[in-house]
C-alpha atoms as a PDB file:
ATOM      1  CA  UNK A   1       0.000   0.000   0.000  1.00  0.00           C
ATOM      2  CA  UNK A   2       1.487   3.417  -0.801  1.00  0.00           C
ATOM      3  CA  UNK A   3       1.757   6.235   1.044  1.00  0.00           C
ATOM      4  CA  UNK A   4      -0.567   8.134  -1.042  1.00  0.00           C
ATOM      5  CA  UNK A   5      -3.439   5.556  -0.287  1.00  0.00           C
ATOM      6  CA  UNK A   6      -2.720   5.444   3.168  1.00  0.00           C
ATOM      7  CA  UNK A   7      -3.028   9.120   3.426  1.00  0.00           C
ATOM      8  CA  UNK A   8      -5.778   8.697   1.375  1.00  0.00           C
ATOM      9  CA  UNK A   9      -7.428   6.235   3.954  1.00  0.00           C
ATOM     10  CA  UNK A  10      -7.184   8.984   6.994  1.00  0.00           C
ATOM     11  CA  UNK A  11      -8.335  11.721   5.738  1.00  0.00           C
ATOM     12  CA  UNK A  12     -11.308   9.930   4.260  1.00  0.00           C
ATOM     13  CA  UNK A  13     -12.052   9.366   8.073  1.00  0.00           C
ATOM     14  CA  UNK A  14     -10.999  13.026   9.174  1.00  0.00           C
ATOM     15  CA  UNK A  15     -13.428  14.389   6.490  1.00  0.00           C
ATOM     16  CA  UNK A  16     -16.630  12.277   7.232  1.00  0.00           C
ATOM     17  CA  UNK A  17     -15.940  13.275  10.563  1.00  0.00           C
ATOM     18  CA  UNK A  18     -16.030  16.838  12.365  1.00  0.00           C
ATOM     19  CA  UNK A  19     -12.992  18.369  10.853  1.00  0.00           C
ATOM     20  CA  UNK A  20     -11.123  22.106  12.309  1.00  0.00           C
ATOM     21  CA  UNK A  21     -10.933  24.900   9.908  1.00  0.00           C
ATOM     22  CA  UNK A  22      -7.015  24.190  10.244  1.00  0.00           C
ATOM     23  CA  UNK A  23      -7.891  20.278   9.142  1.00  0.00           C
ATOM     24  CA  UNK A  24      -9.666  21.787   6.239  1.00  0.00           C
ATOM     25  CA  UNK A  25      -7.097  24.080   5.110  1.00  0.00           C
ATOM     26  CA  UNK A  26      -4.324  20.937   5.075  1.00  0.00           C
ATOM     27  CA  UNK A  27      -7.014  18.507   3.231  1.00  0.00           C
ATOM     28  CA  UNK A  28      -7.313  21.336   0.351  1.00  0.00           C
ATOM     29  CA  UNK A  29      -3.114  21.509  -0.165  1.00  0.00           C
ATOM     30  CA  UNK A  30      -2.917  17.817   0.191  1.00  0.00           C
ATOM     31  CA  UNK A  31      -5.929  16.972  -2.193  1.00  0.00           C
ATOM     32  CA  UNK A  32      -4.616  19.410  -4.952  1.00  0.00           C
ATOM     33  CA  UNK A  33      -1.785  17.382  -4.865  1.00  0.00           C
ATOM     34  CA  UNK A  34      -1.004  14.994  -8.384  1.00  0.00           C
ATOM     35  CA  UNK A  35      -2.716  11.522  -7.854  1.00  0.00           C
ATOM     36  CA  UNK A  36      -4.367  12.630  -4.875  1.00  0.00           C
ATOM     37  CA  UNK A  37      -7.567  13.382  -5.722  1.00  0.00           C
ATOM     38  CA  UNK A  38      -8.334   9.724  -7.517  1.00  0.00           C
ATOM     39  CA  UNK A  39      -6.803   8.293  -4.528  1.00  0.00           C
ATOM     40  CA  UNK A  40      -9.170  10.226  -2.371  1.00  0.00           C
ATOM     41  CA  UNK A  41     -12.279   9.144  -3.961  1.00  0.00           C
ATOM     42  CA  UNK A  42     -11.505   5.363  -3.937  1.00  0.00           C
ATOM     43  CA  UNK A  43     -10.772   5.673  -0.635  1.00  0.00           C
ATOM     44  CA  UNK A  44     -13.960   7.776   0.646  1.00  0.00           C
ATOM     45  CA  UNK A  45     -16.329   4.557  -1.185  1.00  0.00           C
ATOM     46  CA  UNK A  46     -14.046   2.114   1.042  1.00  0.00           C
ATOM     47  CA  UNK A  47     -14.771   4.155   4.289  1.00  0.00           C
ATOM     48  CA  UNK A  48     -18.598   5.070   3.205  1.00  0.00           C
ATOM     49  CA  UNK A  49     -18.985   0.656   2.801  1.00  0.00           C
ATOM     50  CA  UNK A  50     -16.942   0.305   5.994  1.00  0.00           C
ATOM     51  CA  UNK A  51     -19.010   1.920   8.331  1.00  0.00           C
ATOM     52  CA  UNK A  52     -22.513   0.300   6.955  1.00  0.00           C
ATOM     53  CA  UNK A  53     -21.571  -2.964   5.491  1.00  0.00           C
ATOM     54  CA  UNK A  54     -20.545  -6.511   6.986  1.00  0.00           C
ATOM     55  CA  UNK A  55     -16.913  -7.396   6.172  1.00  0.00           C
ATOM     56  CA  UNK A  56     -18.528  -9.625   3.148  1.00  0.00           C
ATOM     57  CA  UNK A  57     -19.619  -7.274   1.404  1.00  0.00           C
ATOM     58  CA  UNK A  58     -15.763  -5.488   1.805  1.00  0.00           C
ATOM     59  CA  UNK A  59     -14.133  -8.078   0.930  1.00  0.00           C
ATOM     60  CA  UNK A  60     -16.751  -8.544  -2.102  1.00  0.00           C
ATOM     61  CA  UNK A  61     -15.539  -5.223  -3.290  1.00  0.00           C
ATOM     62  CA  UNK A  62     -12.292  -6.091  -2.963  1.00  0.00           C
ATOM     63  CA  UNK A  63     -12.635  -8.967  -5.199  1.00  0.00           C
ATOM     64  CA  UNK A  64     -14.411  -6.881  -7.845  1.00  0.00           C
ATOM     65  CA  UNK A  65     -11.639  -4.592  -8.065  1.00  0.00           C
ATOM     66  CA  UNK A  66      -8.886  -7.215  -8.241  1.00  0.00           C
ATOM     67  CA  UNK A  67     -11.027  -8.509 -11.734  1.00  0.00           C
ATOM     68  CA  UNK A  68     -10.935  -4.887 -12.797  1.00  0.00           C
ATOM     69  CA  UNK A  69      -7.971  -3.708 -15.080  1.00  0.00           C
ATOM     70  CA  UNK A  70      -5.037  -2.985 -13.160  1.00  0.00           C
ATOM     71  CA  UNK A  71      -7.025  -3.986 -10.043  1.00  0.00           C
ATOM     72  CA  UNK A  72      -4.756  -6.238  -8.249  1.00  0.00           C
ATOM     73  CA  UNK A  73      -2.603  -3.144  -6.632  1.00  0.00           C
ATOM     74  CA  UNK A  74      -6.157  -2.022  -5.487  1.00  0.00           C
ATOM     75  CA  UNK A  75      -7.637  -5.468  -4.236  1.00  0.00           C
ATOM     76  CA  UNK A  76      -4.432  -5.633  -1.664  1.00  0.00           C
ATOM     77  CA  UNK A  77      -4.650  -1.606  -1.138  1.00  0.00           C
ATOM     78  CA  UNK A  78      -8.902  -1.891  -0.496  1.00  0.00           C
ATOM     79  CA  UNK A  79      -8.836  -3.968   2.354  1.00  0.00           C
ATOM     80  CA  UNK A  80      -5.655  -2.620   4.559  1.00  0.00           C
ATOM     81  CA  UNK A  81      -6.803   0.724   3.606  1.00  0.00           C
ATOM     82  CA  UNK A  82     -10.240  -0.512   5.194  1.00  0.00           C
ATOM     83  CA  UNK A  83      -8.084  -1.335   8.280  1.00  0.00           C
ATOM     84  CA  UNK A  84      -6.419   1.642   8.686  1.00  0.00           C
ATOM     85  CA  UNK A  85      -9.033   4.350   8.014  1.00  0.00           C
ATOM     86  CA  UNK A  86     -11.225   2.725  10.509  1.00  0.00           C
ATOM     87  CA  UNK A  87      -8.758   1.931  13.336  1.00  0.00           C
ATOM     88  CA  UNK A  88      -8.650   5.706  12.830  1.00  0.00           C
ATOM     89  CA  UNK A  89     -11.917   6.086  12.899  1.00  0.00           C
ATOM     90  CA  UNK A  90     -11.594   4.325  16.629  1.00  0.00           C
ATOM     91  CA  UNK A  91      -8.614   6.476  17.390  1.00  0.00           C
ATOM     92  CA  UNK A  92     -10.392   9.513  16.748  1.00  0.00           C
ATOM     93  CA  UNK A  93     -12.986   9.330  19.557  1.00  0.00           C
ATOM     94  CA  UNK A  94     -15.931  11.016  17.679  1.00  0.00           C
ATOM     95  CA  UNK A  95     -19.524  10.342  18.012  1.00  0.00           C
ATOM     96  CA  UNK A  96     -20.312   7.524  20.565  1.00  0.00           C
ATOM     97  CA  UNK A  97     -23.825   7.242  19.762  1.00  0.00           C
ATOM     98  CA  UNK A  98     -22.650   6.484  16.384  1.00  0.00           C
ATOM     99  CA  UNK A  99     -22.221   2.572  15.620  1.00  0.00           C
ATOM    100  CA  UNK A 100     -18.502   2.581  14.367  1.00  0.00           C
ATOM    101  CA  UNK A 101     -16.861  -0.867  12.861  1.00  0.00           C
ATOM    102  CA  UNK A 102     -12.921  -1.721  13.866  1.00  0.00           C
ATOM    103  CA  UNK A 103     -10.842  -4.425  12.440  1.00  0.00           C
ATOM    104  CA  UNK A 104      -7.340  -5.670  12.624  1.00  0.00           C
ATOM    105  CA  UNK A 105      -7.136  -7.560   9.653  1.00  0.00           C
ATOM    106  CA  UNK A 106      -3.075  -6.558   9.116  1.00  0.00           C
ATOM    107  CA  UNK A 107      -1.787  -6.481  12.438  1.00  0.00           C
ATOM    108  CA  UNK A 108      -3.785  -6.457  16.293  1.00  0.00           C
ATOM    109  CA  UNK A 109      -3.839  -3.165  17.709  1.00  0.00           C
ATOM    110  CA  UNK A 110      -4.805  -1.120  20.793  1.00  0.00           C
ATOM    111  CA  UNK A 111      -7.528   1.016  19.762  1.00  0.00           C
ATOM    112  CA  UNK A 112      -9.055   3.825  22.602  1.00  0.00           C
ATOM    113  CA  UNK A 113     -12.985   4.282  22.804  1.00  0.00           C
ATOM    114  CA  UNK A 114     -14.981   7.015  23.635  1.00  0.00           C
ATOM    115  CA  UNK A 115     -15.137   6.636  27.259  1.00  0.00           C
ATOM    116  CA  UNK A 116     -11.192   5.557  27.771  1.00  0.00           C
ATOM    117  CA  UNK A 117     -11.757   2.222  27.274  1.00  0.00           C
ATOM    118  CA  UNK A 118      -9.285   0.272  25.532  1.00  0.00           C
ATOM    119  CA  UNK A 119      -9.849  -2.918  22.898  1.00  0.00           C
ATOM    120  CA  UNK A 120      -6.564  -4.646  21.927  1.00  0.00           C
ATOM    121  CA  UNK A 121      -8.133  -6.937  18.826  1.00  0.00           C
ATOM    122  CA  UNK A 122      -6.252 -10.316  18.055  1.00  0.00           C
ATOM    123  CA  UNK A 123      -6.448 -12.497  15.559  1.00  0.00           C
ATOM    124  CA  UNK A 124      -8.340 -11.248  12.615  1.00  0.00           C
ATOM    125  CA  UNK A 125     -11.309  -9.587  15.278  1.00  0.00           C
ATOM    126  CA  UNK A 126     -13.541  -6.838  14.526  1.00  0.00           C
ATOM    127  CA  UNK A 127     -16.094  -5.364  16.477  1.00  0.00           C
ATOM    128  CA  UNK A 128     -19.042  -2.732  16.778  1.00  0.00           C
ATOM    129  CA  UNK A 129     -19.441  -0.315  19.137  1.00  0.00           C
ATOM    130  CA  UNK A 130     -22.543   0.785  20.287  1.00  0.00           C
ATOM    131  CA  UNK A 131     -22.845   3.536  23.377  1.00  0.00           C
ATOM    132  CA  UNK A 132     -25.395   5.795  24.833  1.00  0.00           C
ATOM    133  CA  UNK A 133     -26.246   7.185  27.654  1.00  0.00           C
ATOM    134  CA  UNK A 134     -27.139   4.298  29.517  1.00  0.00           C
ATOM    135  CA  UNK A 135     -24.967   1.553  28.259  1.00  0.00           C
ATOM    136  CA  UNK A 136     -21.218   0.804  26.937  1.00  0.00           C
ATOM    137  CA  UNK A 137     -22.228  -2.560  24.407  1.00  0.00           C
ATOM    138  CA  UNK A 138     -19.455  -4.054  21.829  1.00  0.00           C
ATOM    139  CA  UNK A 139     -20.662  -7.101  19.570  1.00  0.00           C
ATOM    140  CA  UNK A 140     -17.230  -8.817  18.920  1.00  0.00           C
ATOM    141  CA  UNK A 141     -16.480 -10.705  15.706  1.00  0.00           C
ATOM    142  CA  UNK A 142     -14.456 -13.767  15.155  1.00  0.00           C
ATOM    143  CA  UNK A 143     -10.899 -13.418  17.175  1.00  0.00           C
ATOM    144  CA  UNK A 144      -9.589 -12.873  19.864  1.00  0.00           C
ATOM    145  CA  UNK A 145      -9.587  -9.229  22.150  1.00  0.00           C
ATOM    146  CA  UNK A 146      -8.670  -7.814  25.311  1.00  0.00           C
ATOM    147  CA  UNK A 147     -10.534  -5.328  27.089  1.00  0.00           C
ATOM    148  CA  UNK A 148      -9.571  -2.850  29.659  1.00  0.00           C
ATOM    149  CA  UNK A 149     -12.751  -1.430  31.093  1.00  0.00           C
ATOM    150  CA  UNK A 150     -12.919   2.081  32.443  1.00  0.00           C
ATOM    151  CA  UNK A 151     -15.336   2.677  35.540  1.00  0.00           C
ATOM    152  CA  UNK A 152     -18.414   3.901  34.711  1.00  0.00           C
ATOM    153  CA  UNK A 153     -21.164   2.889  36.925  1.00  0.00           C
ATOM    154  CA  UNK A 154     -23.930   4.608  35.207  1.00  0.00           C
ATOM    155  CA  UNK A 155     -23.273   2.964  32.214  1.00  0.00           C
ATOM    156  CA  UNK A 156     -22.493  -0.841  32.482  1.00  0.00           C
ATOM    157  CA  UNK A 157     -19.661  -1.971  29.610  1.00  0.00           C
ATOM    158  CA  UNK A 158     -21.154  -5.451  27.641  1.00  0.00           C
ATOM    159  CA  UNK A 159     -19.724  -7.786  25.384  1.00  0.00           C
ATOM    160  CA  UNK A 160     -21.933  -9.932  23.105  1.00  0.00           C
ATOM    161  CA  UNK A 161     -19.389 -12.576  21.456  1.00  0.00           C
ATOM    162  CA  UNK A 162     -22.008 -15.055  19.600  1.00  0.00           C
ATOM    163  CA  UNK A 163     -23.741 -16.601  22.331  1.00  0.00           C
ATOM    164  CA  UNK A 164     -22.204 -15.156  25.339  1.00  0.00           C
ATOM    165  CA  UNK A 165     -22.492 -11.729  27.018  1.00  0.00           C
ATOM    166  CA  UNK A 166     -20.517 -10.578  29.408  1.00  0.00           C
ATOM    167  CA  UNK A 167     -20.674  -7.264  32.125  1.00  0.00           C
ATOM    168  CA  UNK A 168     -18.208  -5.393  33.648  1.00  0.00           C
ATOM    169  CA  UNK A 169     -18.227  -2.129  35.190  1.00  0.00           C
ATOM    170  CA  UNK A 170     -14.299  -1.637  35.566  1.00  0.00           C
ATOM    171  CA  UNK A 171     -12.133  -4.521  34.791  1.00  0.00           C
ATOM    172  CA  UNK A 172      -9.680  -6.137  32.151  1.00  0.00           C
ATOM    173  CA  UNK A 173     -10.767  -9.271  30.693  1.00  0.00           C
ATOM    174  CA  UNK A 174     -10.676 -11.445  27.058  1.00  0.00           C
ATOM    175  CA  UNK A 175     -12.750 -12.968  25.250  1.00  0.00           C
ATOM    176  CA  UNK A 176     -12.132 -16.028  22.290  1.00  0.00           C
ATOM    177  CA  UNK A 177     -14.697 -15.660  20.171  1.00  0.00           C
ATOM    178  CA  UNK A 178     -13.097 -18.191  17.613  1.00  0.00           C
ATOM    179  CA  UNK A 179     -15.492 -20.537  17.864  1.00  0.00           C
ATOM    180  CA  UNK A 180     -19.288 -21.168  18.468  1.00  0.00           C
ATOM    181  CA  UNK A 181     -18.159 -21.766  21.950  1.00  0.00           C
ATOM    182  CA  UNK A 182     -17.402 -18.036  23.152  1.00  0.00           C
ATOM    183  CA  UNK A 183     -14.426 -18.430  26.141  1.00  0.00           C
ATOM    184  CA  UNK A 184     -13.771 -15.317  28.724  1.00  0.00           C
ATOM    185  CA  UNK A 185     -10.771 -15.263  30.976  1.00  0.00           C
ATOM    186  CA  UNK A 186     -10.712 -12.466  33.951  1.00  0.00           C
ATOM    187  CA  UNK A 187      -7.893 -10.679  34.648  1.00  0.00           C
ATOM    188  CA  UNK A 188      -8.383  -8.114  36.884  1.00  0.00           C
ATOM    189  CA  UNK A 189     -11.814  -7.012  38.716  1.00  0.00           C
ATOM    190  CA  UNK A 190     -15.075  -9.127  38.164  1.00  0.00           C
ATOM    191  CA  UNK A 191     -17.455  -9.763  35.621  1.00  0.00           C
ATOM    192  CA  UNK A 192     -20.318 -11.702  34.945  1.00  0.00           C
ATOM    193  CA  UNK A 193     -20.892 -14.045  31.882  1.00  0.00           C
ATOM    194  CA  UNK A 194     -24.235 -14.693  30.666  1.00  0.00           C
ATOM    195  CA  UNK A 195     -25.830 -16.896  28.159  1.00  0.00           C
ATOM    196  CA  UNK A 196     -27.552 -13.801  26.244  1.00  0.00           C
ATOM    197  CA  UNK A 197     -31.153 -13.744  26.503  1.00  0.00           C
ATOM    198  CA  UNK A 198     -31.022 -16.062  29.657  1.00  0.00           C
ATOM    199  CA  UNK A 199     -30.887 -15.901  33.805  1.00  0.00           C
ATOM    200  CA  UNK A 200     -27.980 -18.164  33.602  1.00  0.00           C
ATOM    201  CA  UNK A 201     -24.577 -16.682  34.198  1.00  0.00           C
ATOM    202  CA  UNK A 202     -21.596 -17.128  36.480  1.00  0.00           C
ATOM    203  CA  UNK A 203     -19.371 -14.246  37.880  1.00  0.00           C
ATOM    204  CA  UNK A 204     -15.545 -14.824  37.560  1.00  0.00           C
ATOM    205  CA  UNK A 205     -12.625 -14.192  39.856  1.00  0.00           C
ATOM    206  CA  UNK A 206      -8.897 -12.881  38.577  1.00  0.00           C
ATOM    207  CA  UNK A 207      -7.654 -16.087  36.817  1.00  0.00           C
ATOM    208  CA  UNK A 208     -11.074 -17.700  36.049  1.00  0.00           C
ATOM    209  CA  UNK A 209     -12.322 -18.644  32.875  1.00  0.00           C
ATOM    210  CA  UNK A 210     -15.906 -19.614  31.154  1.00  0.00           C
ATOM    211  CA  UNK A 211     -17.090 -20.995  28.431  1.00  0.00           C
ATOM    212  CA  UNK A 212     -20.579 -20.463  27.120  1.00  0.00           C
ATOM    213  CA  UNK A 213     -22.758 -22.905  25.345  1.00  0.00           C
ATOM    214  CA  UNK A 214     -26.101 -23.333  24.606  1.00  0.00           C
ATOM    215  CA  UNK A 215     -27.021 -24.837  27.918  1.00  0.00           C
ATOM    216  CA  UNK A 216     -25.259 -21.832  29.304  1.00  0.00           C
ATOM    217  CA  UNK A 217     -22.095 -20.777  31.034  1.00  0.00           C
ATOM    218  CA  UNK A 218     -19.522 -22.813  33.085  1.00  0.00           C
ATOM    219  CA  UNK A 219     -16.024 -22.613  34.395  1.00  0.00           C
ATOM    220  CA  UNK A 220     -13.235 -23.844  33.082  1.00  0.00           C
ATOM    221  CA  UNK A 221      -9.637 -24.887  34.290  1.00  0.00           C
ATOM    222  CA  UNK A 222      -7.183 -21.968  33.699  1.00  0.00           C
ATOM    223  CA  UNK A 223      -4.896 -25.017  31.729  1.00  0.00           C
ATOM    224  CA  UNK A 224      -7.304 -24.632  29.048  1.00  0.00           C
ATOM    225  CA  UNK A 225      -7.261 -21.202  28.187  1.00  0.00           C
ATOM    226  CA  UNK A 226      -7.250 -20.289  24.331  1.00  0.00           C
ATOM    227  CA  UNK A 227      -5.819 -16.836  25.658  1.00  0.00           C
ATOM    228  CA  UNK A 228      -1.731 -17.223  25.872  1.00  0.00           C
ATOM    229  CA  UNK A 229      -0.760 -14.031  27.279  1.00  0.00           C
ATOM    230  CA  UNK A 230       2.750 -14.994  26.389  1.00  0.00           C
ATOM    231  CA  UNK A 231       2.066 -14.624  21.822  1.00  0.00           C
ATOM    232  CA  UNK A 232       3.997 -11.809  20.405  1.00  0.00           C
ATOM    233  CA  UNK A 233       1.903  -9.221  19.780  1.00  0.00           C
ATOM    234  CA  UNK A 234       2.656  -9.131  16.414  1.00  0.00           C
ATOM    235  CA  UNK A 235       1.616 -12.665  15.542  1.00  0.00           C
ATOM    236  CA  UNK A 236      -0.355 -12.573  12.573  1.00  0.00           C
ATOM    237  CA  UNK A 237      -3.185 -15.540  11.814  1.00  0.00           C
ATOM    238  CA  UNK A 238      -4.045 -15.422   7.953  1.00  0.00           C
ATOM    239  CA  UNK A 239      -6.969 -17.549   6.499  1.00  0.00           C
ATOM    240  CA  UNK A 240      -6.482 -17.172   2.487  1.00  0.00           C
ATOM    241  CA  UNK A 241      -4.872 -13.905   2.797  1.00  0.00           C
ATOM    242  CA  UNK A 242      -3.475 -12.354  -0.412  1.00  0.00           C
ATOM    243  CA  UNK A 243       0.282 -12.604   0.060  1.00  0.00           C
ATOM    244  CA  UNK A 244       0.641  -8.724  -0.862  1.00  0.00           C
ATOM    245  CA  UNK A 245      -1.222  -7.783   2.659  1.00  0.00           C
ATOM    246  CA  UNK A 246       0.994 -10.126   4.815  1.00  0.00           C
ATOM    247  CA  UNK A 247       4.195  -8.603   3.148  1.00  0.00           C
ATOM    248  CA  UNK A 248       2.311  -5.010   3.554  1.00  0.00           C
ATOM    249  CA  UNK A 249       2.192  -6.205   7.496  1.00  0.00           C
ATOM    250  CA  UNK A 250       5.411  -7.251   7.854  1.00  0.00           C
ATOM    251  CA  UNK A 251       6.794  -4.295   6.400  1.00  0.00           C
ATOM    252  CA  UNK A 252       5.160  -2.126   9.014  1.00  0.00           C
ATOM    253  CA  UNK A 253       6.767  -4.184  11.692  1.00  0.00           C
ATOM    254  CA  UNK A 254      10.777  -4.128   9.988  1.00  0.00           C
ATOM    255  CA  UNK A 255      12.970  -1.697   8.805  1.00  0.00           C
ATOM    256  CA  UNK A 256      14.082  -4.101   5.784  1.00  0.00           C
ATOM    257  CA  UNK A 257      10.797  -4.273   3.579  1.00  0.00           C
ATOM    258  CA  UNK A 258       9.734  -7.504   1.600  1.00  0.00           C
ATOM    259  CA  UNK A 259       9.365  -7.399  -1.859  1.00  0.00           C
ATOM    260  CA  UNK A 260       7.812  -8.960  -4.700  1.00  0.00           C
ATOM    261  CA  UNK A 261       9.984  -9.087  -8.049  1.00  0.00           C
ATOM    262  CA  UNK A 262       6.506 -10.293 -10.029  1.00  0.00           C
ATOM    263  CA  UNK A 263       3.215  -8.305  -8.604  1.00  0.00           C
ATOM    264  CA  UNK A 264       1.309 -11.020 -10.359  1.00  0.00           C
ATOM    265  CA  UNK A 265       2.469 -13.106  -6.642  1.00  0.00           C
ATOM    266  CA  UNK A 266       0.414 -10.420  -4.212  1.00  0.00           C
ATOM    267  CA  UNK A 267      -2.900 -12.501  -4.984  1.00  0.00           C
ATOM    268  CA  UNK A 268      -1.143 -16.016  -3.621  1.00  0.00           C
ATOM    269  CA  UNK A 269      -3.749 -17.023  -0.588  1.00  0.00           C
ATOM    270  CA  UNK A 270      -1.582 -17.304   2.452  1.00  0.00           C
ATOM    271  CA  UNK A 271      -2.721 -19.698   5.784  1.00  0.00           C
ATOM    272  CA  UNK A 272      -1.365 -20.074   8.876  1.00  0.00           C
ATOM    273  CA  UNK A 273       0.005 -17.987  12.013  1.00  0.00           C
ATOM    274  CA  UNK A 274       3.036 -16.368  11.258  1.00  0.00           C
ATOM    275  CA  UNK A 275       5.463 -13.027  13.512  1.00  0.00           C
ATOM    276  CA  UNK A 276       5.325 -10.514  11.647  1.00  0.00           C
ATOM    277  CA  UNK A 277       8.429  -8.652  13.352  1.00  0.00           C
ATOM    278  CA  UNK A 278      10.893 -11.271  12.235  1.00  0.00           C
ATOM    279  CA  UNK A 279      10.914 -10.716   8.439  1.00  0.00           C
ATOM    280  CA  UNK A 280      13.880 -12.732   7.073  1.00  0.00           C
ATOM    281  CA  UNK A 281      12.451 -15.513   8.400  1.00  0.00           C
ATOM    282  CA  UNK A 282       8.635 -14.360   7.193  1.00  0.00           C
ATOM    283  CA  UNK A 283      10.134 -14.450   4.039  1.00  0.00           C
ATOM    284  CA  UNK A 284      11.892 -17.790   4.040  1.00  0.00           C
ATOM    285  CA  UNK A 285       8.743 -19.110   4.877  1.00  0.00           C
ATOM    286  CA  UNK A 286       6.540 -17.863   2.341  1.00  0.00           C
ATOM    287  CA  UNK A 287       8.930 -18.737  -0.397  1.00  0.00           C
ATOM    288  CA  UNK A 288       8.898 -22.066   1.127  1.00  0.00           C
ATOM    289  CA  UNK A 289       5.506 -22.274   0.762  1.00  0.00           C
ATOM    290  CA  UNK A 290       4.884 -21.276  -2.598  1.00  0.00           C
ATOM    291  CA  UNK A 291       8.200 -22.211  -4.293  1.00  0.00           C
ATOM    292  CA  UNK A 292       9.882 -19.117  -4.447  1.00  0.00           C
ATOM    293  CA  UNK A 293      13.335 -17.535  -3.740  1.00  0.00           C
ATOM    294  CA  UNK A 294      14.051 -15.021  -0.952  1.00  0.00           C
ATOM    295  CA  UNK A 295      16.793 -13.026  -2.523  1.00  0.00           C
ATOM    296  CA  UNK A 296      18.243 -10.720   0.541  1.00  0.00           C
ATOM    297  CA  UNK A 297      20.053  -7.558   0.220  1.00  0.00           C
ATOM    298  CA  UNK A 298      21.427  -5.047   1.872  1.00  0.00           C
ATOM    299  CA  UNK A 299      17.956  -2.710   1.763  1.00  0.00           C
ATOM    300  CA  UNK A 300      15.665  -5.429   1.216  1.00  0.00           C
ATOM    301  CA  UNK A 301      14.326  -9.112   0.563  1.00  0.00           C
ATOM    302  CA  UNK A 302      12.980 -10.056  -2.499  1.00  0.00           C
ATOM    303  CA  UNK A 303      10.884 -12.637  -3.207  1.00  0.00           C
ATOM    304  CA  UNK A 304      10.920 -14.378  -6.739  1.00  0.00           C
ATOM    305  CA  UNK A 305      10.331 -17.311  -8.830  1.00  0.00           C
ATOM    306  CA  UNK A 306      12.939 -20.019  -9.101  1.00  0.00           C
END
């Protein structure tokens, strides 16, 4: 992704959102700019389907555009700008009445809410936030996330992760929701997990963890967690995704960028979990994988057919 889309990507956010005179002023010298304009527009349509669509239909349009001539480059660039431009969307604190849509779909990151709160997304996770003046409620999507809960009494903070629901007030907890079997793990403070729509719930401890199913919720041995505090942060779990966004991760994470020496290779489907931060050995194993050569030098590793 270039730096051109990814500027493209924020201010798409900025200007949907309630921009200063002085943000105004910078948007009209950057947008007069060569190239900026188209990239502008493209990007606006990706925020505008962002914030009201499910991630199918994103990635839908991100599969129309990679048919589209010369659409490859924008496939890859659709769907990490979609990541970025809403993770700033999160960062920006604006509206909290508004339902607003995060995703980590590159790399997990630490994104501040509205009221303080923090969500640390793992793992592919999205979610939607939902607050008013009575209530704090995030619907989490596939992943993994931690939550660190900021004390509002008057407004209790809920997570609904398929099946499960769970309440705190002022706590850090996570929640697995990689499965149809939603797991929560306490670790700091109390909350209560509930089968949603039911009476039946248990309240946790620091250390404790639940699962919920549909006869309801029920502790679990610690041993068992699917939460393993000790994964790099930068750990990266890809199910069929194009090989041009995991380089694009990885190249946030090191100073020695990955390269492609035939673009045509950006639209491999990459699975498995893979740490971002070391990218020599990224590379080795993605050439592994798919046949290929990583050709290192001194400013960066390129990637090629045999």
């Amino acid at each position: 992704m270039s730096s051109v889309e990814r500027e493209a990507a924020e201010w798409a956010v900025r200007m949907r959102g309630t921009p200063t005179e002085a943000d105004r002023e910078a948007f009209e010298r950057w947008y007069a700019k060569a190239g900026n304009a188209e990239a502008f527009a493209m990007s606006e349509d990706d925020v505008a389907l962002a914030r009201t669509g499910s991630r199918s239909r994103i990635e839908a349009k991100a599969g129309s555009k990679r048919n589209a001539a010369g659409g490859l480059r924008w496939a890859v660039a659709t769907i990490a700008a979609v990541g970025i431009a809403l993770a700033f969307a999160w960062q920006m604190n604006r509206q909290t009445d508004t339902p607003q849509i995060a995703t980590g779909p590159m790399l997990p990151g630490q994104l501040r809410l509205a009221d303080g709160s923090t969500v640390t997304l793992m793992d592919g996770a999205w979610a939607e936030p939902h607050f008013s003046e009575t209530g704090r409620r995030i619907r989490l999507h596939g992943g993994r996330a931690k939550f660190d809960v900021a004390h509002d009494s008057a407004r209790p903070f809920i997570v609904v992760a398929g099946i499960s629901e769970t309440t705190a007030l002022g706590t850090v907890f996570e929640v697995d929701a990689r499965s149809d079997v939603p797991k929560v793990k306490l670790l700091r403070g109390s909350v209560e997990v509930r089968l949603g729509g039911t009476a039946k719930a248990v309240r946790l401890a620091p250390g404790e963890i639940a699962e919920v199913s549909g006869t309801g919720p029920r502790l679990i041995p610690a041993m068992t967690s699917p939460v393993q505090a000790t994964e790099p942060a930068t750990m990266l779990v890809a199910d069929r995704l194009p090989l041009g966004a995991v380089i694009d991760a990885a190249n946030k994470a090191n100073a020695k960028p990955i390269q492609l020496a035939d673009p045509a290779l950006a639209s491999l489907p990459v699975t498995g979990r893979f740490d971002v931060a070391d990218g020599a050995s990224l590379a080795r194993k993605l050439a592994a994988a798919f046949g290929l050569e990583a050709a290192e030098s001194p400013d960066a590793i390129t990637l090629r057919k045999k």
